[in-house]
C-alpha atoms as a PDB file:
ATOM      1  CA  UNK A   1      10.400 -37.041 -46.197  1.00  0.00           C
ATOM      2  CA  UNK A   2       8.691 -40.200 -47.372  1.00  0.00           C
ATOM      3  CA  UNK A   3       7.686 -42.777 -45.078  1.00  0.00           C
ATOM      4  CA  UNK A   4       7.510 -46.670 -45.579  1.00  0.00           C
ATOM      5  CA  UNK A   5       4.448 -48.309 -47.352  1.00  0.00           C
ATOM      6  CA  UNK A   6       4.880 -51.097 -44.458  1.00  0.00           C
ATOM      7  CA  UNK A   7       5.625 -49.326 -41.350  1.00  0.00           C
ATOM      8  CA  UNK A   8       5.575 -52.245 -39.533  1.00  0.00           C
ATOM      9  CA  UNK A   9       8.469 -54.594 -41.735  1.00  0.00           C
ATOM     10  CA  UNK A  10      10.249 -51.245 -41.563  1.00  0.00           C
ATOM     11  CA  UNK A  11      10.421 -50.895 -37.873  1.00  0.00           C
ATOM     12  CA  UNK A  12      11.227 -54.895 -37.574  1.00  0.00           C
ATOM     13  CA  UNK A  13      14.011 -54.381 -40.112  1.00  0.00           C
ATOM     14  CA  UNK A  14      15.078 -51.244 -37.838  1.00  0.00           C
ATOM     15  CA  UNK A  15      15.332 -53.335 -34.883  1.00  0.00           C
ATOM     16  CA  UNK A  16      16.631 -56.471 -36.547  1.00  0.00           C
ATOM     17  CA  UNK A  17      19.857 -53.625 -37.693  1.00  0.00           C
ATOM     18  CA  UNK A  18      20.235 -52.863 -33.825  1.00  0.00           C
ATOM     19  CA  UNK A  19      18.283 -50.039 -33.473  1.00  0.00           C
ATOM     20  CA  UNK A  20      16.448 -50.126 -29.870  1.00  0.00           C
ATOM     21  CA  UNK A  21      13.422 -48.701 -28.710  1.00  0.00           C
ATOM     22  CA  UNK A  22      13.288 -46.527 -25.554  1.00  0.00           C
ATOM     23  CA  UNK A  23       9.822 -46.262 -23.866  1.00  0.00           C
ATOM     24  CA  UNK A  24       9.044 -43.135 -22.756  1.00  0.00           C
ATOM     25  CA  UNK A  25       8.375 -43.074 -18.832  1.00  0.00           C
ATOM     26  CA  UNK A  26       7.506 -40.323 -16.479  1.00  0.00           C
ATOM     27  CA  UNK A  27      10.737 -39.474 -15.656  1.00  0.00           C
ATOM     28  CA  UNK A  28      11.519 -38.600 -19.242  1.00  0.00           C
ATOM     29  CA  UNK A  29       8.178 -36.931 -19.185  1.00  0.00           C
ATOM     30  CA  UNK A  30       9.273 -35.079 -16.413  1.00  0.00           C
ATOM     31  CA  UNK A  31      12.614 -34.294 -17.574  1.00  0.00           C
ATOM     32  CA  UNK A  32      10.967 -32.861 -21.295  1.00  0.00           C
ATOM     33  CA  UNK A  33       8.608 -30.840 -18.748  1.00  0.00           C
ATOM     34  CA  UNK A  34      11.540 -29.093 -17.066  1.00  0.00           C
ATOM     35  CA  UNK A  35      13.912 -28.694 -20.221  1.00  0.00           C
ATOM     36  CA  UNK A  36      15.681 -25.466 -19.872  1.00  0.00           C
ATOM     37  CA  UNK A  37      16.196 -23.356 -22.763  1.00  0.00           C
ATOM     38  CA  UNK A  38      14.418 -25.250 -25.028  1.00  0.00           C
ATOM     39  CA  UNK A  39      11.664 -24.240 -27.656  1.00  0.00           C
ATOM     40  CA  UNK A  40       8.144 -25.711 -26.654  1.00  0.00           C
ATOM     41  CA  UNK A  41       7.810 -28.558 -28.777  1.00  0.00           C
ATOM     42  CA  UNK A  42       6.460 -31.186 -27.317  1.00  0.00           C
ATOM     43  CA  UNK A  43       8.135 -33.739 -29.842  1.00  0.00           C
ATOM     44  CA  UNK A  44      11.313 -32.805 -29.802  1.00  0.00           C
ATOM     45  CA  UNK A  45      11.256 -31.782 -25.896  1.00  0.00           C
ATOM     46  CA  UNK A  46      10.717 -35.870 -25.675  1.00  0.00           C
ATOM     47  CA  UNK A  47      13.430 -36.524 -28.171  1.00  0.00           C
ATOM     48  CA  UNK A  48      15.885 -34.813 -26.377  1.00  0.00           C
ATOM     49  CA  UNK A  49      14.639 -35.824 -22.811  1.00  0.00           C
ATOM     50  CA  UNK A  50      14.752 -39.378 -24.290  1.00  0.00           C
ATOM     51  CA  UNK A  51      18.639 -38.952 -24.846  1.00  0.00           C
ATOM     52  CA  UNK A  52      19.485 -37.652 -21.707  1.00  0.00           C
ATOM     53  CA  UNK A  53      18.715 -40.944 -20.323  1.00  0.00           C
ATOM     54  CA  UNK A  54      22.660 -41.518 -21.516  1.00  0.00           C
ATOM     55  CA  UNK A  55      22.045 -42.017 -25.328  1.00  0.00           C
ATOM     56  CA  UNK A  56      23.609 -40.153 -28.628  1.00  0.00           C
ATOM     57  CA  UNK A  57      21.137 -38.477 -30.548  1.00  0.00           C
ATOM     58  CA  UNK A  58      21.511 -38.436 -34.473  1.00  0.00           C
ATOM     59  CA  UNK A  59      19.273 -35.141 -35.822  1.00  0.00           C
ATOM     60  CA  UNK A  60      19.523 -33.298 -38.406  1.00  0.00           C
ATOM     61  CA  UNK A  61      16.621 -30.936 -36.502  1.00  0.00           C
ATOM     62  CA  UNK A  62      18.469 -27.158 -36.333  1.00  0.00           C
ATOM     63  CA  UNK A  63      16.821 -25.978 -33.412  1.00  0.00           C
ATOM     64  CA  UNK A  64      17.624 -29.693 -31.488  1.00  0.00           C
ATOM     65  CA  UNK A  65      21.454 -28.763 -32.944  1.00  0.00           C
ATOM     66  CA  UNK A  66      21.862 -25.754 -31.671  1.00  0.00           C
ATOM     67  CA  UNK A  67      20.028 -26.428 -28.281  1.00  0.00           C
ATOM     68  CA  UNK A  68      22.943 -24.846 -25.604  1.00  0.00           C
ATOM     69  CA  UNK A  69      22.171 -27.933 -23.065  1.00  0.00           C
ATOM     70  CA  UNK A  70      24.525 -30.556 -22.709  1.00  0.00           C
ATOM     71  CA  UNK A  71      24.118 -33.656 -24.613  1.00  0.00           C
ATOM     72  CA  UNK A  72      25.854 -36.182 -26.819  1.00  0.00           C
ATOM     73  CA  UNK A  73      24.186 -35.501 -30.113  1.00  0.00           C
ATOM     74  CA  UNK A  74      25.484 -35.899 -33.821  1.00  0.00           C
ATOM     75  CA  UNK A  75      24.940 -33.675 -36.685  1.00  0.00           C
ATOM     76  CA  UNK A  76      23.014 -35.537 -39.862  1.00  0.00           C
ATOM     77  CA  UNK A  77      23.513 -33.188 -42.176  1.00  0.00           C
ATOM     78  CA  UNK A  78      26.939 -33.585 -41.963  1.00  0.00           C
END
């Protein structure tokens, strides 16, 4: 994966397309903590307590995918 030379216009042109930014507060903190099932990354364990907040998560990540919690979440790869 290759990232942006300018981060920074990339994230305003993210965010200009509609993409929106979710802070990450101590109740998702809280929630990634107490994730059931879930391998110990603390990344993803964010990610996915990040979407629980009522969101649809786009990943391509296999072990997000195949996760046996209940959330709205859309296969990339596909």
């Amino acid at each position: 994966m290759s990232y942006p030379e300018n981060v920074s216009h990339w994230r305003q042109e993210q965010l200009g397309q509609g993409t929106i930014e979710i802070p990450v507060n101590g109740v998702i903190g809280i929630r990634a903590y107490d994730l059931p099932n879930f391998h110990p990354d603390p990344a993803d364990r964010i990610i996915v307590a990040t979407a629980l907040e009522g969101h649809r998560l786009l990943t391509a990540d296999e072990l997000i995918l195949n996760w046996t919690g209940s959330m709205d979440r859309l296969d990339a790869r596909e």
